[in-house]
C-alpha atoms as a PDB file:
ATOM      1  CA  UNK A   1     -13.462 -11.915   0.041  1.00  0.00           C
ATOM      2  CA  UNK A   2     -13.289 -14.587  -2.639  1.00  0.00           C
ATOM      3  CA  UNK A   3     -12.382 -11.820  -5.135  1.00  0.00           C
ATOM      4  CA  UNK A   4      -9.863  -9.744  -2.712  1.00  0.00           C
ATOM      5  CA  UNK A   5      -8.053 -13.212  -2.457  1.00  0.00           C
ATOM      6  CA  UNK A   6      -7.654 -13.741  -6.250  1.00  0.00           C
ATOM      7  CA  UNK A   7      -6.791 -10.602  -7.157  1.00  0.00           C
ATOM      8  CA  UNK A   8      -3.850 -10.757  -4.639  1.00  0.00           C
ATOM      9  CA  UNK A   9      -2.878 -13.916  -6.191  1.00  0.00           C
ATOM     10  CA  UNK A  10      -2.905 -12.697  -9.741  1.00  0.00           C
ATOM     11  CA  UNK A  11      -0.916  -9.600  -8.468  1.00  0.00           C
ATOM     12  CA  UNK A  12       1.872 -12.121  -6.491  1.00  0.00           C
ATOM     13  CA  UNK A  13       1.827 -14.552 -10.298  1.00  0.00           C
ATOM     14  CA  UNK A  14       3.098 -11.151 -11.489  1.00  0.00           C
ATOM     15  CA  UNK A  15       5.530 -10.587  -8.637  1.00  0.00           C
ATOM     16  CA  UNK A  16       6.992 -13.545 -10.058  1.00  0.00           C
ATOM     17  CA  UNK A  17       8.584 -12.112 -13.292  1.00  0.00           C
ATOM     18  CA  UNK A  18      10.713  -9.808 -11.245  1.00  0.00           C
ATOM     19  CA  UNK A  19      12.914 -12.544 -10.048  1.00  0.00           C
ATOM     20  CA  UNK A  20      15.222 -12.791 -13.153  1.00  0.00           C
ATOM     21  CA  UNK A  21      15.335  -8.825 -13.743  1.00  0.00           C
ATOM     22  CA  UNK A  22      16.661  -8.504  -9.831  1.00  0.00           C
ATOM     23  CA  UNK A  23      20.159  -8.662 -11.155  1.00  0.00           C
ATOM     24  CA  UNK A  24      19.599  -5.647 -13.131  1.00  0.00           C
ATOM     25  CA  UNK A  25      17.399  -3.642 -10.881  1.00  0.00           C
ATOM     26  CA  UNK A  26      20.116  -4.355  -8.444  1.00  0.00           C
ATOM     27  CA  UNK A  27      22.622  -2.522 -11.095  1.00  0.00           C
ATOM     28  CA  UNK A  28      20.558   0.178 -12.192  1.00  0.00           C
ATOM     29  CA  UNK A  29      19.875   1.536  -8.277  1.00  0.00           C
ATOM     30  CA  UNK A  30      23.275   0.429  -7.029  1.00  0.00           C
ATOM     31  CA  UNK A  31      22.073  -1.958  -4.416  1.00  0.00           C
ATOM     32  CA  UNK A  32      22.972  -5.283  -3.169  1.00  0.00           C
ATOM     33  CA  UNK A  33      21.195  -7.994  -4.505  1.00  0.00           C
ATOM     34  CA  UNK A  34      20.036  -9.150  -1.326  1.00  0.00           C
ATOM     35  CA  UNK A  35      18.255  -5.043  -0.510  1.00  0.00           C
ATOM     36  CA  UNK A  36      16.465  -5.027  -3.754  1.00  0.00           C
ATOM     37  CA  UNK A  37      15.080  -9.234  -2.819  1.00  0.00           C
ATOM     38  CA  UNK A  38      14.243  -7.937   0.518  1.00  0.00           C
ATOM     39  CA  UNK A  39      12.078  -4.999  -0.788  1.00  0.00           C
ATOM     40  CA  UNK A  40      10.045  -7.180  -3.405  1.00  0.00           C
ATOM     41  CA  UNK A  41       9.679  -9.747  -0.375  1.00  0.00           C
ATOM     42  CA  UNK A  42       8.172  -7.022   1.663  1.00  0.00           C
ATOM     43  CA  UNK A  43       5.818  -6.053  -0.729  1.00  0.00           C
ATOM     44  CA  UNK A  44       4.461  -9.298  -1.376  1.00  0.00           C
ATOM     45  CA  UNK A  45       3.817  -9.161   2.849  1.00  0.00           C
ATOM     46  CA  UNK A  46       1.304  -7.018   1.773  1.00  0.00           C
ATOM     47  CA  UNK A  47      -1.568  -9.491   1.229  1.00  0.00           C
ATOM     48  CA  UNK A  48      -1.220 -10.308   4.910  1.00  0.00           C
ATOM     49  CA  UNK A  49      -1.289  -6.462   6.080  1.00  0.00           C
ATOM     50  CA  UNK A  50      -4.925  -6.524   4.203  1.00  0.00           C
ATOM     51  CA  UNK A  51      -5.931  -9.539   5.955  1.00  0.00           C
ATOM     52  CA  UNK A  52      -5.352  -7.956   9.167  1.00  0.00           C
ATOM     53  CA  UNK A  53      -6.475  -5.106   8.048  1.00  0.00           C
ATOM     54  CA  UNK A  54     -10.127  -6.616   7.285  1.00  0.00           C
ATOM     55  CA  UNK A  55     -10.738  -7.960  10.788  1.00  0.00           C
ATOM     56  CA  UNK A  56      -9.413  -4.902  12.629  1.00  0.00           C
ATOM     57  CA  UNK A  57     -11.861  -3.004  10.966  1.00  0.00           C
ATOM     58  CA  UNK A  58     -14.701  -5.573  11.786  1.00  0.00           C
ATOM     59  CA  UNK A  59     -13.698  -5.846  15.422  1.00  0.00           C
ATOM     60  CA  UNK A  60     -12.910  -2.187  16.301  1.00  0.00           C
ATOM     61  CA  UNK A  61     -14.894   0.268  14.754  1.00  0.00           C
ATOM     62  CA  UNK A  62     -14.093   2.248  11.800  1.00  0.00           C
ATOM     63  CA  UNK A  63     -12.758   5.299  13.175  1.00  0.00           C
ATOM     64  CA  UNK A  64     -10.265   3.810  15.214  1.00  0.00           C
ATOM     65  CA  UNK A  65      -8.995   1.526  12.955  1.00  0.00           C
ATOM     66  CA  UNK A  66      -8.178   4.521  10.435  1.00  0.00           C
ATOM     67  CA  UNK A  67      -6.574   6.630  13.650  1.00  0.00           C
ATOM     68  CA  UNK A  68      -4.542   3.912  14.159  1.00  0.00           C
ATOM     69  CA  UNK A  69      -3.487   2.859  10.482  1.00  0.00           C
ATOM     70  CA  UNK A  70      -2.331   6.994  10.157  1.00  0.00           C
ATOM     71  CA  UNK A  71      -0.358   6.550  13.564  1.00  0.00           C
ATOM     72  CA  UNK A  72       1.627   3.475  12.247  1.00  0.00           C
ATOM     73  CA  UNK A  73       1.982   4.737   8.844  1.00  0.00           C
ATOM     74  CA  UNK A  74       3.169   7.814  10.351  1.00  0.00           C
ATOM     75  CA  UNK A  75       5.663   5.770  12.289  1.00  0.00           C
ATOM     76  CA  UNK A  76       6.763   4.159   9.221  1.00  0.00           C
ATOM     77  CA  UNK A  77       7.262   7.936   7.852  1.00  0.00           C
ATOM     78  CA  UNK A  78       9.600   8.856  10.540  1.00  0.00           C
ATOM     79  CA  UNK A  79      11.835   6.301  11.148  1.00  0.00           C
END
């Protein structure tokens, strides 16, 4: 767990050198400012998603975790 947690952190210290090239990522795709923030922002949600992740998987049992993890990211897929 110890390990999970600082390799997350390592990865969101790295997150932090996008901040000053947002103005030109923002340029380059042709979105706002504020769409290209939101995006990095989401991804750095993703420490959270693993977190829940973990003690889904310890409460329910394996299978149905992964049948439900395909269902939502098949969600995500389609809308």
């Amino acid at each position: 767990m110890l390990v999970g947690v600082l390799c997350m952190s390592l990865l969101e210290a790295a997150t932090l050198y996008y901040g000053p090239t947002l103005i030109y990522v923002a340029e380059e795709s042709r979105q706002s400012l504020a769409t290209v923030g939101a995006v990095l922002a989401i991804h750095g949600l993703g420490f959270f998603s693993t977190l829940t992740a973990n003690r889904l998987v310890r409460r329910f049992e394996m299978r149905r975790s992964t049948i439900i993890g395909c269902g939502l990211v098949a969600l995500g897929i389609l809308g």
